[in-house]
C-alpha atoms as a PDB file:
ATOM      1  CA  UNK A   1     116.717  84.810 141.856  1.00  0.00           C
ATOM      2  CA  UNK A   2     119.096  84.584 138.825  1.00  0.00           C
ATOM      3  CA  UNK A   3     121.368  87.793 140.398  1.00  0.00           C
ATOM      4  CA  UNK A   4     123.481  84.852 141.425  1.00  0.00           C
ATOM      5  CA  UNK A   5     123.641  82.932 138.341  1.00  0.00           C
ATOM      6  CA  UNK A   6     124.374  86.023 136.145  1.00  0.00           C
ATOM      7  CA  UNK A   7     127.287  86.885 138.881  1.00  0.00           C
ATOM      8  CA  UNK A   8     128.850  83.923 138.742  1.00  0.00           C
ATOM      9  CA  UNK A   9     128.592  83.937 134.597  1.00  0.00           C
ATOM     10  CA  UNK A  10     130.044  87.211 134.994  1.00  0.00           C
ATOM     11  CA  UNK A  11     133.160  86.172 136.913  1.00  0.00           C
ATOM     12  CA  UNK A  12     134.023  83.227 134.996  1.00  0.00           C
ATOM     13  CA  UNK A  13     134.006  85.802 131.627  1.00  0.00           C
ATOM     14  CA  UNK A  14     136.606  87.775 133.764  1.00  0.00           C
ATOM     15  CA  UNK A  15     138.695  85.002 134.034  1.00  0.00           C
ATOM     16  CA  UNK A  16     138.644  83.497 130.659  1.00  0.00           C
ATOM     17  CA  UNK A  17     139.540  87.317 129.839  1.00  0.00           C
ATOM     18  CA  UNK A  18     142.387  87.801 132.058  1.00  0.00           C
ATOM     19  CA  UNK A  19     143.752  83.989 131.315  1.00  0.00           C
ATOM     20  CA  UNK A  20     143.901  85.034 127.526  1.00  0.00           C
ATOM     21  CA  UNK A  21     145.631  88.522 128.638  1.00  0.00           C
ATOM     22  CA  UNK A  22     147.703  86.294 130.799  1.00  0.00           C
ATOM     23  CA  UNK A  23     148.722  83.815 127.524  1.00  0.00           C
ATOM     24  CA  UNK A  24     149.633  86.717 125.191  1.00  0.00           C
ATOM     25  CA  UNK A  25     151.762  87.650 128.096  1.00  0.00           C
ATOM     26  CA  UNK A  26     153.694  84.676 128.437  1.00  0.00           C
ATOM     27  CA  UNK A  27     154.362  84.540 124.909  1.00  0.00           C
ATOM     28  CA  UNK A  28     155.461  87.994 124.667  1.00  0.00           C
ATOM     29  CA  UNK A  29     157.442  87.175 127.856  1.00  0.00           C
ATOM     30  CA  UNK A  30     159.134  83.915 126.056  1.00  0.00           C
ATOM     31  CA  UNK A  31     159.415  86.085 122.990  1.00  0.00           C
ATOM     32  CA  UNK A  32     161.641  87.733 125.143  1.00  0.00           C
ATOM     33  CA  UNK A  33     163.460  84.927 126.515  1.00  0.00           C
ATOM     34  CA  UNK A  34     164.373  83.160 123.375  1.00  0.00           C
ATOM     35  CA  UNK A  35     165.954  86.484 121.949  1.00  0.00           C
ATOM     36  CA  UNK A  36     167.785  86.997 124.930  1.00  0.00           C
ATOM     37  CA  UNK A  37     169.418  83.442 125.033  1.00  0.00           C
ATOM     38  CA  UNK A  38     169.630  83.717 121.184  1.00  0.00           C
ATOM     39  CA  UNK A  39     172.288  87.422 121.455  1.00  0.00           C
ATOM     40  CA  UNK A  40     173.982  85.601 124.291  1.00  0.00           C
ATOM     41  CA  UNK A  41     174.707  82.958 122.472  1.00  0.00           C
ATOM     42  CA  UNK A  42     176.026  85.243 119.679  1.00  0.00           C
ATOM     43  CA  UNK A  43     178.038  86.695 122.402  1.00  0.00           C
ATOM     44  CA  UNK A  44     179.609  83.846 123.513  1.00  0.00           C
ATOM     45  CA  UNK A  45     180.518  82.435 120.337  1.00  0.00           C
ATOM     46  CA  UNK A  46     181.745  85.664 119.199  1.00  0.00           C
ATOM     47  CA  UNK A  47     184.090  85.537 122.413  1.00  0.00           C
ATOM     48  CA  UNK A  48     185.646  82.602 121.304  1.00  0.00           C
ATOM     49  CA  UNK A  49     187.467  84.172 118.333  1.00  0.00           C
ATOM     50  CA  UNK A  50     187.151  81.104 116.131  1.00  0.00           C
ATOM     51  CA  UNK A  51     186.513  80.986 112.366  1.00  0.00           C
ATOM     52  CA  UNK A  52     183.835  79.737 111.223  1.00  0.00           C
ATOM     53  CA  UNK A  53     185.463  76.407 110.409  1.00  0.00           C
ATOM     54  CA  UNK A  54     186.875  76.012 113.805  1.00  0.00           C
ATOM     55  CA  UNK A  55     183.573  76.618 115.240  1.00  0.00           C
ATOM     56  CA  UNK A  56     182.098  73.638 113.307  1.00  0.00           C
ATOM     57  CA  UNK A  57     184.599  71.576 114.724  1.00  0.00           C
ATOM     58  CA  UNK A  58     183.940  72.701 118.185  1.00  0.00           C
ATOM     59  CA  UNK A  59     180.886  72.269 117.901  1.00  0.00           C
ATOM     60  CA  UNK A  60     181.164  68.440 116.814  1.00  0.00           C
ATOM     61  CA  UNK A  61     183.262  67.589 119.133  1.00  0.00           C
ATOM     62  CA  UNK A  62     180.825  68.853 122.019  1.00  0.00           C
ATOM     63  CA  UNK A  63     178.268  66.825 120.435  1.00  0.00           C
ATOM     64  CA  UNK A  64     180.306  64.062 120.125  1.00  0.00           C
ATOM     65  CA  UNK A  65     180.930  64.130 124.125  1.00  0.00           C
ATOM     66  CA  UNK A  66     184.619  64.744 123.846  1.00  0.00           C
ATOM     67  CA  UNK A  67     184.277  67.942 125.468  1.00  0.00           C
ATOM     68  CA  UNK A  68     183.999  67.509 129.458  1.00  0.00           C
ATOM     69  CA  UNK A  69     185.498  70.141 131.164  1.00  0.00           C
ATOM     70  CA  UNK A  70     183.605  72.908 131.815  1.00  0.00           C
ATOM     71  CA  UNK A  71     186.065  75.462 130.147  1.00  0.00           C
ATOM     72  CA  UNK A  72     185.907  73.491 126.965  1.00  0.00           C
ATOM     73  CA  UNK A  73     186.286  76.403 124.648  1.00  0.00           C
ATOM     74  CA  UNK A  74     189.512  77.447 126.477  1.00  0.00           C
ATOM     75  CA  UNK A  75     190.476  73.721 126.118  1.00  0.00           C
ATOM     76  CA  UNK A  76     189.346  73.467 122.485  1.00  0.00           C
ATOM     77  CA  UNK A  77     191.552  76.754 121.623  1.00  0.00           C
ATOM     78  CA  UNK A  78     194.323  75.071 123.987  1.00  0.00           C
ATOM     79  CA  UNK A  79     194.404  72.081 121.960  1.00  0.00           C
ATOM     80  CA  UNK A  80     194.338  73.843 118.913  1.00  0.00           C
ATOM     81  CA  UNK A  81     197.282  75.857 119.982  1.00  0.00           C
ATOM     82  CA  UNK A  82     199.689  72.748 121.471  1.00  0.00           C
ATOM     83  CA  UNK A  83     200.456  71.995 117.682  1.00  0.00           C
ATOM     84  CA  UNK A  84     202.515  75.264 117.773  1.00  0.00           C
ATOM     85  CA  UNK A  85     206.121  73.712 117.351  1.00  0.00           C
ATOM     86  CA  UNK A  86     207.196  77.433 119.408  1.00  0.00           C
ATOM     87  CA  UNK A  87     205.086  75.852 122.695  1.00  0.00           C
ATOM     88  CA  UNK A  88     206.539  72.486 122.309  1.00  0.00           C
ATOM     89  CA  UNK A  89     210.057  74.223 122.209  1.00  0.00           C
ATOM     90  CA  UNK A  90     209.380  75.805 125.087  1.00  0.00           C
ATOM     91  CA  UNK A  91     208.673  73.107 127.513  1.00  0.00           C
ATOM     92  CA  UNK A  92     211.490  71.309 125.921  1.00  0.00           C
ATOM     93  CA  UNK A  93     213.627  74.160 126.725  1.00  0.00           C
ATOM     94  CA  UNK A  94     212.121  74.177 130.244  1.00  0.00           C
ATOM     95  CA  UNK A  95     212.785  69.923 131.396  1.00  0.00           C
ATOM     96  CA  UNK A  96     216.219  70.662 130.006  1.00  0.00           C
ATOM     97  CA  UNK A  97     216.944  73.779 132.195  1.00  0.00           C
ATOM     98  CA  UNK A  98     215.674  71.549 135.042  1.00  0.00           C
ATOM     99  CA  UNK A  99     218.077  68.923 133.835  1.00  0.00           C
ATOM    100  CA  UNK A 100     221.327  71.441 134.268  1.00  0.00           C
ATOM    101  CA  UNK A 101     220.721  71.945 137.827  1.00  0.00           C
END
C-alpha cells in the first residue's frame, strides 16, 4: 500500500541528488568560463603592444564612448601614431607630388 509512496520518495531523493551534482557542475563549468575569458583577455591586451600607461588611456577613452569603430585598438594605436611629424611629411610629400603633375 505504501510501495507507491516510498517510490515516489525515492525518486524525488534522486533528483534533489542529481540537481546538486548538476549545480557543482555548472559552477565548475563557469569556473571554467570565467578563466577562459579572463587569458583571452590577457591575450588580447597583450596583442596590443601598449604600455601600461597607454592602456589606461585606451581604456578611458572606450569607457568614455569615444571609441566606435570596431577596430578601435588599431584606431587608438593609429591615432597615437599620426603625431609622428615622419607620417605627416609623408602625405605632405604625397599632395605635392600630385600637385607636379
Amino acid at each position: 500500500m505504501y510501495e507507491k509512496l516510498d517510490k515516489l520518495r525515492a525518486e524525488v531523493e534522486r533528483c534533489k541528488s542529481k540537481i546538486e551534482d548538476d549545480k557543482a557542475k555548472l559552477k565548475a563549468a563557469e569556473a571554467k568560463l570565467q578563466e577562459a575569458e579572463n587569458s583571452q583577455i590577457l591575450a588580447d591586451v597583450g596583442a596590443l603592444n601598449l604600455s601600461p600607461e597607454q592602456l589606461a588611456e585606451f581604456l578611458k577613452l572606450a569607457t568614455s564612448g569615444k571609441l566606435t569603430t570596431s577596430g578601435t585598438a588599431k584606431s587608438y594605436e593609429t591615432t597615437a601614431v599620426s603625431t609622428d611629424h615622419e607620417t605627416d611629411n609623408d602625405d605632405e610629400t604625397e599632395d605635392f607630388d600630385d600637385e607636379e603633375n
